[in-house]
N, C-alpha and C. Protein backbone atom coordinates (compact mmCIF):
# COMPACT_ATOMS: atom_id res chain seq x y z
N UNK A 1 -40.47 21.95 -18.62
CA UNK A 1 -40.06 21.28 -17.41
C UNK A 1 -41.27 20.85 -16.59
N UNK A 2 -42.57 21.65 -16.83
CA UNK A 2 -43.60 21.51 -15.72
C UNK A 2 -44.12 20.02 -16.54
N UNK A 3 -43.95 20.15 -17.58
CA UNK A 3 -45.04 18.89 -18.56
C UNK A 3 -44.17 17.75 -18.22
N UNK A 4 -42.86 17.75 -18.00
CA UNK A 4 -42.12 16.53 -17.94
C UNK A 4 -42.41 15.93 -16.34
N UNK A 5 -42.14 16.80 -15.22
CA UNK A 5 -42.52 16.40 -14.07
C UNK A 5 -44.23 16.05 -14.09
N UNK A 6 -45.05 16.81 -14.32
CA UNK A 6 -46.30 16.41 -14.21
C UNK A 6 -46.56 15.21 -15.18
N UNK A 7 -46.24 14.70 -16.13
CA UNK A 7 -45.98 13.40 -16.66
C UNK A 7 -45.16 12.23 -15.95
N UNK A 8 -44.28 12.67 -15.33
CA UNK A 8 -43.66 11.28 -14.39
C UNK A 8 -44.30 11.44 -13.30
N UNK A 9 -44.94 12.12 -12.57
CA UNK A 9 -46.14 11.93 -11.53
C UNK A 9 -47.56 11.56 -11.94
N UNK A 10 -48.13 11.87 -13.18
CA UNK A 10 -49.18 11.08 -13.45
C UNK A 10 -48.44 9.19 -13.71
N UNK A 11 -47.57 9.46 -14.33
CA UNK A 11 -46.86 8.20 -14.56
C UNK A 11 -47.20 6.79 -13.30
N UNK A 12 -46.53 7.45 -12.38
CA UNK A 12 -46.05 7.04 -11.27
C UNK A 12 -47.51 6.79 -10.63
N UNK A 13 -48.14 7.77 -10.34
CA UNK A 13 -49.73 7.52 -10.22
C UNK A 13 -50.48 6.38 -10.26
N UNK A 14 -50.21 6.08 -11.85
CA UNK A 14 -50.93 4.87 -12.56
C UNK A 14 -50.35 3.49 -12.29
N UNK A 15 -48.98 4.08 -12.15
CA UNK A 15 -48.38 2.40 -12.07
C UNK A 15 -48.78 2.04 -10.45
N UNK A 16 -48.81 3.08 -9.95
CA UNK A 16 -49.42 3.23 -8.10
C UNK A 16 -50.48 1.69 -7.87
N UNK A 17 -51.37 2.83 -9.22
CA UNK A 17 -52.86 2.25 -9.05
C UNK A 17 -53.65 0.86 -9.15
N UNK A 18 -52.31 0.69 -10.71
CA UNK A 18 -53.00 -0.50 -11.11
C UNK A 18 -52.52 -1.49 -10.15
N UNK A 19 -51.49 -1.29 -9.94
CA UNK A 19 -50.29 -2.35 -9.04
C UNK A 19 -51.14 -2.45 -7.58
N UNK A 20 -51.55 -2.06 -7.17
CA UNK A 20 -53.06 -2.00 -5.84
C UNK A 20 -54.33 -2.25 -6.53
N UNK A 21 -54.53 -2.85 -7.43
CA UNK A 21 -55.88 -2.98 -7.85
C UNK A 21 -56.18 -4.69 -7.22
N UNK A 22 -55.03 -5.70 -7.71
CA UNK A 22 -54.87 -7.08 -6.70
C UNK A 22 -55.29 -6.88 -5.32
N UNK A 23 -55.33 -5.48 -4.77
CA UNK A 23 -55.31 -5.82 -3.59
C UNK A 23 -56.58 -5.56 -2.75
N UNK A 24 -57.70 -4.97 -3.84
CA UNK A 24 -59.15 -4.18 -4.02
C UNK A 24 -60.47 -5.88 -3.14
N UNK A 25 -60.00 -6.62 -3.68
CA UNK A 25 -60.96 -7.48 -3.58
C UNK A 25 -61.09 -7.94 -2.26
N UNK A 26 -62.26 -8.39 -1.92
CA UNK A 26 -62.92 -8.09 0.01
C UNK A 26 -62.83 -9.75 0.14
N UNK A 27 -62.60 -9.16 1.31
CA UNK A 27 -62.22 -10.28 2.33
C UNK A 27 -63.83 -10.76 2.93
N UNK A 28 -63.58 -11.96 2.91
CA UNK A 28 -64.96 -12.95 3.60
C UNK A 28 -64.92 -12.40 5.02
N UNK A 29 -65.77 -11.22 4.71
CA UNK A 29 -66.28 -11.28 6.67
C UNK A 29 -67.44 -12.14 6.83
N UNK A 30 -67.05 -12.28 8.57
CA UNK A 30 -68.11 -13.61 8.79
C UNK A 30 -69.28 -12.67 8.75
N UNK A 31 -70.81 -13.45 9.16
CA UNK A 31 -72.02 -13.06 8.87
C UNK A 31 -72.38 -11.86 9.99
N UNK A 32 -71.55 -12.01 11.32
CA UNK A 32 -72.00 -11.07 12.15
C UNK A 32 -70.94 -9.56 12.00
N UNK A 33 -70.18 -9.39 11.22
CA UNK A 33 -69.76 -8.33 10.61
C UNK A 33 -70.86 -7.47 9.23
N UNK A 34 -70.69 -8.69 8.69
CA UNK A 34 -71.72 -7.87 7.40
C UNK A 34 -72.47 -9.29 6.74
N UNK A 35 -73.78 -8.81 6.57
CA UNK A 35 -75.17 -9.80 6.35
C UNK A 35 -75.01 -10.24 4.88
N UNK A 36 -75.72 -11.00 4.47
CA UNK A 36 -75.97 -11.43 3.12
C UNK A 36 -76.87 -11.27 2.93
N UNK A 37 -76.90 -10.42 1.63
CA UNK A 37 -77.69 -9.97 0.89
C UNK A 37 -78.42 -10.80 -0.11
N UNK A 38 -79.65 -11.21 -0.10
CA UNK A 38 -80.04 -12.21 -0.88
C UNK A 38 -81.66 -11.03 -1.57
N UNK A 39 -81.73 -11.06 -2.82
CA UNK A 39 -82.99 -10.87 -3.61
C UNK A 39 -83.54 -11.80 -4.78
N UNK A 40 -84.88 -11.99 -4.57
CA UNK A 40 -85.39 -12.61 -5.10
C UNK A 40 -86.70 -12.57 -5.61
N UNK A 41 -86.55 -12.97 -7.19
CA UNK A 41 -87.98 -12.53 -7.97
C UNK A 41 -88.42 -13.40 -7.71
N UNK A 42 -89.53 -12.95 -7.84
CA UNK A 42 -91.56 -13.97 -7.64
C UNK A 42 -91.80 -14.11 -8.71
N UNK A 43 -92.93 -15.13 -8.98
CA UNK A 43 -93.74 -15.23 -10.49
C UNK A 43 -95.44 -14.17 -9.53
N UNK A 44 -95.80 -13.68 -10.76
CA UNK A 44 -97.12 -12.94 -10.04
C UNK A 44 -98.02 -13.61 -9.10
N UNK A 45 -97.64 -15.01 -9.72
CA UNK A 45 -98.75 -15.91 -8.40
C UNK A 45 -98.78 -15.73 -6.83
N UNK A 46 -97.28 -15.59 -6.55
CA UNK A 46 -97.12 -15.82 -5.32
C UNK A 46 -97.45 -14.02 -4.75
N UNK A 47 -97.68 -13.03 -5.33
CA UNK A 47 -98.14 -11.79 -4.60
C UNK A 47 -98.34 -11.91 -3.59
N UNK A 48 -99.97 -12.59 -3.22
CA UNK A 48 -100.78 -12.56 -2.22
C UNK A 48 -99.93 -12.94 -0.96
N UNK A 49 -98.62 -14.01 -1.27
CA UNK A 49 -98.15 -14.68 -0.13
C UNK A 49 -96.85 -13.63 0.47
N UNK A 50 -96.97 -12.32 -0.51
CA UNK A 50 -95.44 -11.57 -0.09
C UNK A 50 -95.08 -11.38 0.80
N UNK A 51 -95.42 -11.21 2.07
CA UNK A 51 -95.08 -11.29 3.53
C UNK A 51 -95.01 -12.44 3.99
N UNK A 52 -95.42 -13.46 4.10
CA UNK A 52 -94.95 -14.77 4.34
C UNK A 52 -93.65 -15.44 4.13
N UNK A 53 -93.71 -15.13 2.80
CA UNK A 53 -92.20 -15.22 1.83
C UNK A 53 -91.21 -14.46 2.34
N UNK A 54 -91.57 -13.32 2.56
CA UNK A 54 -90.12 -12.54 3.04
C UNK A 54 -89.86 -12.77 4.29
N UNK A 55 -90.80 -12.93 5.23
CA UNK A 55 -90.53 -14.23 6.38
C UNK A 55 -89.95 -14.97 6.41
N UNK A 56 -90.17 -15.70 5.49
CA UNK A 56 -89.41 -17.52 4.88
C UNK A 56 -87.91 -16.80 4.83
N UNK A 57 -87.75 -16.09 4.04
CA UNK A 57 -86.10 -16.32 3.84
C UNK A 57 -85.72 -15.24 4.78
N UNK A 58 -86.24 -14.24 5.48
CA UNK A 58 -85.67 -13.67 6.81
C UNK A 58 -85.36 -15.07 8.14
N UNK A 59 -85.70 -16.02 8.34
CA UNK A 59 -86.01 -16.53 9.14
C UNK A 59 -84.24 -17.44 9.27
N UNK A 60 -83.92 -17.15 7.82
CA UNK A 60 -82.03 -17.73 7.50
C UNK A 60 -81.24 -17.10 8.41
N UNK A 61 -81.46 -16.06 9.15
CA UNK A 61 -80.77 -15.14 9.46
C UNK A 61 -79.44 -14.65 9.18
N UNK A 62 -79.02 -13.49 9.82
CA UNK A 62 -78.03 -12.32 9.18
C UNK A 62 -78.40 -12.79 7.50
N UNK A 63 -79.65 -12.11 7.25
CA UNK A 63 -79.71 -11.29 6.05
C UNK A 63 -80.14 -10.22 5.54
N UNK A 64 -80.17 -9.49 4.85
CA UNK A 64 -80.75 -8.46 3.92
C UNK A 64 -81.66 -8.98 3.20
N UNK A 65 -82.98 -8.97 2.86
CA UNK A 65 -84.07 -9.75 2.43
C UNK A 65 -84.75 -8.59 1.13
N UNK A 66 -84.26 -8.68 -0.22
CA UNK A 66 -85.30 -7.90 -0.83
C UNK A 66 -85.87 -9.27 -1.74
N UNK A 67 -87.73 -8.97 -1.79
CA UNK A 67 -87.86 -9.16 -2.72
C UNK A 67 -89.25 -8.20 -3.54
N UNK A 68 -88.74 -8.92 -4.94
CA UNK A 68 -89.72 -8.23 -5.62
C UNK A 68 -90.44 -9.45 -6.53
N UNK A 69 -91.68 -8.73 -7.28
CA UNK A 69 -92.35 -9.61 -8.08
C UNK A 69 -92.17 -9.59 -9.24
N UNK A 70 -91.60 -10.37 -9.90
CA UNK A 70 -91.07 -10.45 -11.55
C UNK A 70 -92.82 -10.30 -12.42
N UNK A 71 -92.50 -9.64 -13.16
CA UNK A 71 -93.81 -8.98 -14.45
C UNK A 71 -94.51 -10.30 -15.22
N UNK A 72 -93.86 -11.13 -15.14
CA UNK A 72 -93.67 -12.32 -16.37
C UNK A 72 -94.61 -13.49 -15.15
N UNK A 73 -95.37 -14.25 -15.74
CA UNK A 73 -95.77 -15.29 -14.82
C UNK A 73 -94.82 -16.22 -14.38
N UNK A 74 -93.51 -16.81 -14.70
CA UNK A 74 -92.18 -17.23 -14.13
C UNK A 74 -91.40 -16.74 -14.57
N UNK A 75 -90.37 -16.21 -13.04
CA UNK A 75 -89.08 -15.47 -13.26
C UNK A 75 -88.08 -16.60 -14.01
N UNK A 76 -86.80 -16.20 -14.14
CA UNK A 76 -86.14 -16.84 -14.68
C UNK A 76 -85.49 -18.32 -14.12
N UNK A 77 -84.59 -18.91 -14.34
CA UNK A 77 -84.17 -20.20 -13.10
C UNK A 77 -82.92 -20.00 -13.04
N UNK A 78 -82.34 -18.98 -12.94
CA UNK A 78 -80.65 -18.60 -13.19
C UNK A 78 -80.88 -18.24 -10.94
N UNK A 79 -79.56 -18.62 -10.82
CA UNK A 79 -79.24 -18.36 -9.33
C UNK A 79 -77.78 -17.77 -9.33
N UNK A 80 -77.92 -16.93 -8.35
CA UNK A 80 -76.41 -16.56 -8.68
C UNK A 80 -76.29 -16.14 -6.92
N UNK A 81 -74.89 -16.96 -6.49
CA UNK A 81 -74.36 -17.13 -5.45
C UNK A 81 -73.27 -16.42 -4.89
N UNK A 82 -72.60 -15.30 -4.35
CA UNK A 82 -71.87 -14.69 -3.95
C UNK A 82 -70.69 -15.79 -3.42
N UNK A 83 -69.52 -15.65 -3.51
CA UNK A 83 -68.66 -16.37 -2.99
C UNK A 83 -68.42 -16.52 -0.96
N UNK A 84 -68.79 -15.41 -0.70
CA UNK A 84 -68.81 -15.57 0.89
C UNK A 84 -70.28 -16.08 1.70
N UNK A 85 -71.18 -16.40 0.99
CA UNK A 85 -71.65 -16.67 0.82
C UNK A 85 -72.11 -17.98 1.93
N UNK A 86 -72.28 -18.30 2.71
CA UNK A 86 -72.23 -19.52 3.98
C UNK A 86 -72.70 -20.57 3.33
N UNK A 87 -72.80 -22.27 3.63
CA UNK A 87 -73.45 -23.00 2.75
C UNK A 87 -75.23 -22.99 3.08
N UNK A 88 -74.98 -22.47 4.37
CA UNK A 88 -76.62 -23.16 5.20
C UNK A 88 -77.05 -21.97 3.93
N UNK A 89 -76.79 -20.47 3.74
CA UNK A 89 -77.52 -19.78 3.40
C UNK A 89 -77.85 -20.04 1.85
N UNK A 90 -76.47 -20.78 1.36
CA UNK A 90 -76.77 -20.60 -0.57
C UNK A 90 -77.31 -21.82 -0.32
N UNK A 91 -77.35 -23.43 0.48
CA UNK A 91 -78.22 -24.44 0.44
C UNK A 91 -79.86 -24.40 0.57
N UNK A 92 -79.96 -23.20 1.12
CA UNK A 92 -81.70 -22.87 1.62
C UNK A 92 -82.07 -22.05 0.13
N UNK A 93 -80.87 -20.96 -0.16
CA UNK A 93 -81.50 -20.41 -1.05
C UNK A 93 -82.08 -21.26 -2.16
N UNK A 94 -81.43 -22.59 -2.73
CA UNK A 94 -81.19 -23.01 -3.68
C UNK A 94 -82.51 -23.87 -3.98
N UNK A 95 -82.64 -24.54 -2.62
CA UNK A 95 -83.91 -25.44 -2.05
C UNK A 95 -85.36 -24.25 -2.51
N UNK A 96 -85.28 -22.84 -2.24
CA UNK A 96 -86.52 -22.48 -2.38
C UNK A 96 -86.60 -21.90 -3.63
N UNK A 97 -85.92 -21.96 -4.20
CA UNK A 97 -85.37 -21.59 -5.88
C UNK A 97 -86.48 -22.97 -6.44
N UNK A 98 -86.12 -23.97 -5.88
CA UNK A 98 -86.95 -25.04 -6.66
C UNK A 98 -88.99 -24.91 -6.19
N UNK A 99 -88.62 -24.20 -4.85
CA UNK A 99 -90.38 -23.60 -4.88
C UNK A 99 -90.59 -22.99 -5.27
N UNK A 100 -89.98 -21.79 -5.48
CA UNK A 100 -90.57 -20.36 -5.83
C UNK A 100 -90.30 -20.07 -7.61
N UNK A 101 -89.54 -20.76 -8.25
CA UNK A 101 -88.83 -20.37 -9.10
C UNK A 101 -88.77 -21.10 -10.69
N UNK A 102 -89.58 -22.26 -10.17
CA UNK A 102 -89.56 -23.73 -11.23
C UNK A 102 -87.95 -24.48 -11.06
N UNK A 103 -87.40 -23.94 -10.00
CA UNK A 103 -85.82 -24.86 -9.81
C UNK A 103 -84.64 -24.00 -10.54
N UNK A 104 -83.41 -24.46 -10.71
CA UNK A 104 -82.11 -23.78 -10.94
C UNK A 104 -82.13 -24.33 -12.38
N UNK A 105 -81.72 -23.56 -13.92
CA UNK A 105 -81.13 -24.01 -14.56
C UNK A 105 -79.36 -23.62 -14.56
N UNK A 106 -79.59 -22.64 -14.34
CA UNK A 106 -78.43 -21.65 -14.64
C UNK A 106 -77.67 -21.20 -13.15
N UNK A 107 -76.34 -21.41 -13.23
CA UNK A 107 -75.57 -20.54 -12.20
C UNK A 107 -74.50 -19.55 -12.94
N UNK A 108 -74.73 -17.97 -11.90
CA UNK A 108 -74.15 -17.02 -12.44
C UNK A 108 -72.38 -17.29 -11.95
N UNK A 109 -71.36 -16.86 -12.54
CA UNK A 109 -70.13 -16.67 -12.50
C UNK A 109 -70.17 -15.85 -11.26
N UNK A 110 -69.26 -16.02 -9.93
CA UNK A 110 -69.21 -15.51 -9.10
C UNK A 110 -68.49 -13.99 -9.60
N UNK A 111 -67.45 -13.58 -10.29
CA UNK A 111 -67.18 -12.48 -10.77
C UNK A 111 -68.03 -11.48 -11.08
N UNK A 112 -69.55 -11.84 -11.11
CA UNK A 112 -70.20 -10.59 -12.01
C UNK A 112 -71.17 -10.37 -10.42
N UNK A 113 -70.76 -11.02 -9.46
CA UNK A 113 -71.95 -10.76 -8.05
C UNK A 113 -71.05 -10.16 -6.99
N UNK A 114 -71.57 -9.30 -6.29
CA UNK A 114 -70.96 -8.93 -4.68
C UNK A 114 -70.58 -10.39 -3.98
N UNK A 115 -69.61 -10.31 -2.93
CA UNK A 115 -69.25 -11.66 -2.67
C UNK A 115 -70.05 -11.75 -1.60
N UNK A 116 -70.74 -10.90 -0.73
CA UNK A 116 -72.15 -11.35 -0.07
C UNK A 116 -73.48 -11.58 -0.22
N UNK A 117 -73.47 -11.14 -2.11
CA UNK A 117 -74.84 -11.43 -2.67
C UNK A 117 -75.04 -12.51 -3.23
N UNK A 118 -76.74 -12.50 -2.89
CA UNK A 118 -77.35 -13.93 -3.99
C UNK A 118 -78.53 -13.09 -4.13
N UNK A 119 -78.75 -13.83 -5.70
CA UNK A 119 -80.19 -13.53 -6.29
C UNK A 119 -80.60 -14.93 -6.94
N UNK A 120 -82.06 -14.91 -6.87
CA UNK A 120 -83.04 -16.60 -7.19
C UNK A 120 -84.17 -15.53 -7.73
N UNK A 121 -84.22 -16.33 -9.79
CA UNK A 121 -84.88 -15.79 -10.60
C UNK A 121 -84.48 -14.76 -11.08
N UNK A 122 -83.54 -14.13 -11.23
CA UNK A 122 -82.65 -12.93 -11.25
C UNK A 122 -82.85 -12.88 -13.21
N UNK A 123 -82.97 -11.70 -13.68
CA UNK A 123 -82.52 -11.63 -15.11
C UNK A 123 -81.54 -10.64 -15.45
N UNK A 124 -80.08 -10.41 -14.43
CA UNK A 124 -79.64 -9.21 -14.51
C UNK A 124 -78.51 -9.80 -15.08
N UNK A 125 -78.31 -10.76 -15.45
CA UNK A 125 -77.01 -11.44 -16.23
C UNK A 125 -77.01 -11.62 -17.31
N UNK A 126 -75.70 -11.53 -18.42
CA UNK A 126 -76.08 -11.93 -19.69
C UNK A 126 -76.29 -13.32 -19.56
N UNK A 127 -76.24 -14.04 -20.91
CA UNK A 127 -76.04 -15.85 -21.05
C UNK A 127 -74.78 -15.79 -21.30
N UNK A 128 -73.99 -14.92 -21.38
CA UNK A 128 -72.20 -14.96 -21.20
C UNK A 128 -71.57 -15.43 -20.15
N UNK A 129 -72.59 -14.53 -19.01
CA UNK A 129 -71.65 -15.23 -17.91
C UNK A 129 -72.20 -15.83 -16.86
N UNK A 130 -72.70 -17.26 -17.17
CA UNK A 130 -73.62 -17.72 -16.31
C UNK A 130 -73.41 -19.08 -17.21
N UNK A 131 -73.64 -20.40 -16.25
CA UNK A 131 -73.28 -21.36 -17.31
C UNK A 131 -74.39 -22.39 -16.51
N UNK A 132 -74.97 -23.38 -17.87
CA UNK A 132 -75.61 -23.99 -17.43
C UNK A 132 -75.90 -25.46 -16.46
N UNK A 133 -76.73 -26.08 -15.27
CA UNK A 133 -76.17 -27.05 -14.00
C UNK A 133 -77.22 -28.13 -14.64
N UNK A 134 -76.74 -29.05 -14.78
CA UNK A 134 -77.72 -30.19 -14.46
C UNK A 134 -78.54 -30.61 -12.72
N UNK A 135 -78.87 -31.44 -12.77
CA UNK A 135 -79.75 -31.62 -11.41
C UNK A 135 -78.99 -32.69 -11.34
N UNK A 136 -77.83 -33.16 -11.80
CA UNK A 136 -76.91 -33.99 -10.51
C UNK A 136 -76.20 -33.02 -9.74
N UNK A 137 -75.49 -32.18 -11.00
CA UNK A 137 -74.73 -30.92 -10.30
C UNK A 137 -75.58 -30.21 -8.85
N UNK A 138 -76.47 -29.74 -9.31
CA UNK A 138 -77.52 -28.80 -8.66
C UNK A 138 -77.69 -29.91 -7.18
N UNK A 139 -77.73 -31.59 -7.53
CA UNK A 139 -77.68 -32.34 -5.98
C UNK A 139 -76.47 -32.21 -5.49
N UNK A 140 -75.45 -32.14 -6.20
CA UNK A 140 -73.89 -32.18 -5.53
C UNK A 140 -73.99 -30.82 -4.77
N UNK A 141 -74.09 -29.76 -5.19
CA UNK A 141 -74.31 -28.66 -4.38
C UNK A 141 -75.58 -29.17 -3.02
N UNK A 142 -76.39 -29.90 -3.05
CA UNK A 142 -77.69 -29.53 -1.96
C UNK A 142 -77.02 -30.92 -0.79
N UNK A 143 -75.53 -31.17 -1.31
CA UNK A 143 -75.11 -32.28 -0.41
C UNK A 143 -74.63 -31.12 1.29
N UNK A 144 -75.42 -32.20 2.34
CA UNK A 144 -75.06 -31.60 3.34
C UNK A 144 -74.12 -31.86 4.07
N UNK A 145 -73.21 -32.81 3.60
CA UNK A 145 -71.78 -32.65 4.31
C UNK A 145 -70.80 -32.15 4.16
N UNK A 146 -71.15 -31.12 3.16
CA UNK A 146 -70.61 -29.95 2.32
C UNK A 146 -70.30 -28.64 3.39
N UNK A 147 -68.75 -28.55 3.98
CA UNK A 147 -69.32 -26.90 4.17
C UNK A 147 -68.72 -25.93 3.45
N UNK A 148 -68.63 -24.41 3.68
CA UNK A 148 -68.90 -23.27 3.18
C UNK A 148 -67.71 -23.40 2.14
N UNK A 149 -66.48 -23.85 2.19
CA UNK A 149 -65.33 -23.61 1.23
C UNK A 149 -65.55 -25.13 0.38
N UNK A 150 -66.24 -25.82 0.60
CA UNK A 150 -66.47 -27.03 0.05
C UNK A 150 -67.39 -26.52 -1.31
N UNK A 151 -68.45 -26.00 -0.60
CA UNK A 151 -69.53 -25.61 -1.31
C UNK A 151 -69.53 -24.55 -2.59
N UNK A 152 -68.21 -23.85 -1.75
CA UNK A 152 -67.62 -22.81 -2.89
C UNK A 152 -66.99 -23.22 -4.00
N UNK A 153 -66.14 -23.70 -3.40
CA UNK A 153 -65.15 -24.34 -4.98
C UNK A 153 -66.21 -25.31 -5.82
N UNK A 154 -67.08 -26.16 -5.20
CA UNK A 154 -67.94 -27.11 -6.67
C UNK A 154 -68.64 -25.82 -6.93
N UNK A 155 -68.97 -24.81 -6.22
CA UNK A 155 -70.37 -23.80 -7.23
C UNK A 155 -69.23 -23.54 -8.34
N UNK A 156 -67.24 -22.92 -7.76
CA UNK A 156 -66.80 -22.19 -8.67
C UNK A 156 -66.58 -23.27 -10.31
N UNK A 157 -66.31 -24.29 -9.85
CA UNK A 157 -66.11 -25.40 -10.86
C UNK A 157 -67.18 -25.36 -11.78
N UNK A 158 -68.38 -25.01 -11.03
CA UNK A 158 -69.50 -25.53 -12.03
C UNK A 158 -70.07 -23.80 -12.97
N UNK A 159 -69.33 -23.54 -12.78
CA UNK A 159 -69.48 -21.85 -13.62
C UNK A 159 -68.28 -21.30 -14.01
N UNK A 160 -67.50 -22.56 -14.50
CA UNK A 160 -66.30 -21.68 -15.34
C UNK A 160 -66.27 -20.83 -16.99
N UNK A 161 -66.30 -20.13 -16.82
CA UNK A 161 -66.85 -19.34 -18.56
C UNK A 161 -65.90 -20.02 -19.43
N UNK A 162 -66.27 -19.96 -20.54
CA UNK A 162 -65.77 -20.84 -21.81
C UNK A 162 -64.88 -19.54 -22.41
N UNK A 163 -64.07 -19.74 -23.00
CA UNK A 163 -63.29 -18.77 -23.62
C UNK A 163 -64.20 -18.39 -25.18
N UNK A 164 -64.55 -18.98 -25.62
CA UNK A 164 -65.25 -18.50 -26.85
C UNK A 164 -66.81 -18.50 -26.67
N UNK A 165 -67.63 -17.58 -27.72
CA UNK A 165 -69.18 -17.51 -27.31
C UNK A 165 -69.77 -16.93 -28.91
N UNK A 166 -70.84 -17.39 -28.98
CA UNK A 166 -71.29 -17.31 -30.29
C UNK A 166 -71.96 -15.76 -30.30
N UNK A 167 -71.73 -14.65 -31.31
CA UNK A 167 -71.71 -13.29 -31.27
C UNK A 167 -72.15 -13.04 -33.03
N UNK A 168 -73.37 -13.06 -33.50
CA UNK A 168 -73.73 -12.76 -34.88
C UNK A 168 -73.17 -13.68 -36.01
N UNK A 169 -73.13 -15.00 -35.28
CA UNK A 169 -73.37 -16.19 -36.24
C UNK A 169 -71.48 -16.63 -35.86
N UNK A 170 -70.86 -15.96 -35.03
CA UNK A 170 -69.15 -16.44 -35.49
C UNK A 170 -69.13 -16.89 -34.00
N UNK A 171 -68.21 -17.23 -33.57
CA UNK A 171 -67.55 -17.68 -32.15
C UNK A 171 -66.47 -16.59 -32.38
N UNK A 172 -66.49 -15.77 -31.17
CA UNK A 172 -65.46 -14.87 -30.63
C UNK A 172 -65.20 -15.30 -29.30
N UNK A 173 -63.94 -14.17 -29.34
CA UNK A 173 -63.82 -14.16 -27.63
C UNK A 173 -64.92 -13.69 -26.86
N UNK A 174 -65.40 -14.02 -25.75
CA UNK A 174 -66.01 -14.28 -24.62
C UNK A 174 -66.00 -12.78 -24.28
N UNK A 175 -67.17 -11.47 -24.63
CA UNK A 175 -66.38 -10.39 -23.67
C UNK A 175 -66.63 -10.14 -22.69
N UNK A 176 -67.17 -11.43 -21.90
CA UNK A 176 -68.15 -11.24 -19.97
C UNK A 176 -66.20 -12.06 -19.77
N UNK A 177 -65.52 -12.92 -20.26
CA UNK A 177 -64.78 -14.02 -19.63
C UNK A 177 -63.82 -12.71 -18.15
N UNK A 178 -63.78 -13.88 -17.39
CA UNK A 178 -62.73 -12.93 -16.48
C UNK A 178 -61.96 -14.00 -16.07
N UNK A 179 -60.70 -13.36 -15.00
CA UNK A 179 -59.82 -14.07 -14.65
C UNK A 179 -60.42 -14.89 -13.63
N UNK A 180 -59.67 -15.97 -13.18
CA UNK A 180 -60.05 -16.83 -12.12
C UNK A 180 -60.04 -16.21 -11.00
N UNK A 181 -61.43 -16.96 -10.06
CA UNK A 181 -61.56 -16.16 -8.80
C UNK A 181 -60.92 -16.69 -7.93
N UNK A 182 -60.09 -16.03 -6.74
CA UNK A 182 -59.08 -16.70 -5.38
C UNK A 182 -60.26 -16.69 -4.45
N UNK A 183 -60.78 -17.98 -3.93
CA UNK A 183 -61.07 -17.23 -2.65
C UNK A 183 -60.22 -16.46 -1.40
C-alpha cells in the first residue's frame, strides 16, 4: 500500500513539474532592474589597451563588463546576443565586434545564451548551434531604425538551426536543435 501511494505522489510530482517547466523562462526586465551582461575576448594585441577597452564598452551603460584575452592571436567572429537584449546595446556590441574581433561571421542561437547575455569572439558554442550571417544580414541588423523587438526577431530569423547536421560523414538529427524561441 505504501509503494502504491508513494508512486501516485511521485507520479503526480512529475506531471506537477514538467507541466510548469513552460512557465520557467524569464521575462525581459528592463535594464534598470537587471544589467546586461556582455563578455568579450581580445586577440593578445589589444592587452596593453585593457582598461581603455573595458571603458569603451562600460561607457553603454547598465552593464556587467567582463573581459578577457583570448590565447590565440584572433578570437573567434561568432557573436552571440541574448534575446532581452536592448538594440543600442547588441548594435554597439556588434559595431566593436568589427574592431576588436576581425567582424561577425557567426551568430549564436538565442536558446543556448542567458536572455541578458552577449558575448563578441566567444568560443563557447558548438558549430551546431550558431549559424552563419553574411554582411548584408550583419547591415540589416546595424540598421538604426530598428528597435529592440525589431532587432530581435531579424537576429531570431537569422539563427534558425537546421534540423539535420553532418556527424561522422552522415547527416543526422541536429542534437544542439531546440524548440522555437517566444519572446
Amino acid at each position: 500500500m505504501k509503494k502504491v501511494f508513494l508512486s501516485i505522489v511521485l507520479t503526480i510530482t512529475i506531471i506537477f513539474i514538467t507541466m510548469n517547466l513552460s512557465y520557467a523562462k524569464e521575462d525581459c526586465l528592463s535594464l534598470n532592474k537587471k544589467n546586461a551582461k556582455v563578455e568579450i575576448w581580445l586577440s593578445k594585441k589589444y592587452e596593453k589597451d585593457y582598461s581603455y577597452i573595458l571603458r569603451e564598452f562600460k561607457e553603454m551603460g547598465n552593464t556587467k563588463v567582463g573581459l578577457f584575452i583570448y590565447p590565440a592571436e584572433n578570437p573567434s567572429r561568432v557573436v552571440a546576443i541574448g534575446r532581452c537584449v536592448p538594440v543600442h546595446i547588441a548594435q554597439y556590441f556588434l559595431k566593436k565586434a568589427k574592431k576588436y574581433s576581425l567582424g561577425t561571421t557567426h551568430l549564436v542561437n538565442q536558446g543556448f545564451v542567458s536572455s541578458h547575455w552577449s558575448g563578441l569572439g566567444t568560443s563557447l558554442f558548438s558549430e551546431h548551434s550558431m549559424n552563419a550571417i553574411t554582411q548584408q544580414q550583419l547591415a540589416m541588423l546595424m540598421d538604426e531604425n530598428l528597435d529592440t523587438q525589431s532587432f530581435q526577431k531579424l537576429y531570431q530569423s537569422f539563427t534558425v538551426q537546421k534540423t539535420k547536421a553532418p556527424a561522422f560523414g552522415l547527416m543526422v538529427d541536429n542534437p544542439k536543435l531546440l524548440g522555437s524561441i517566444k519572446p
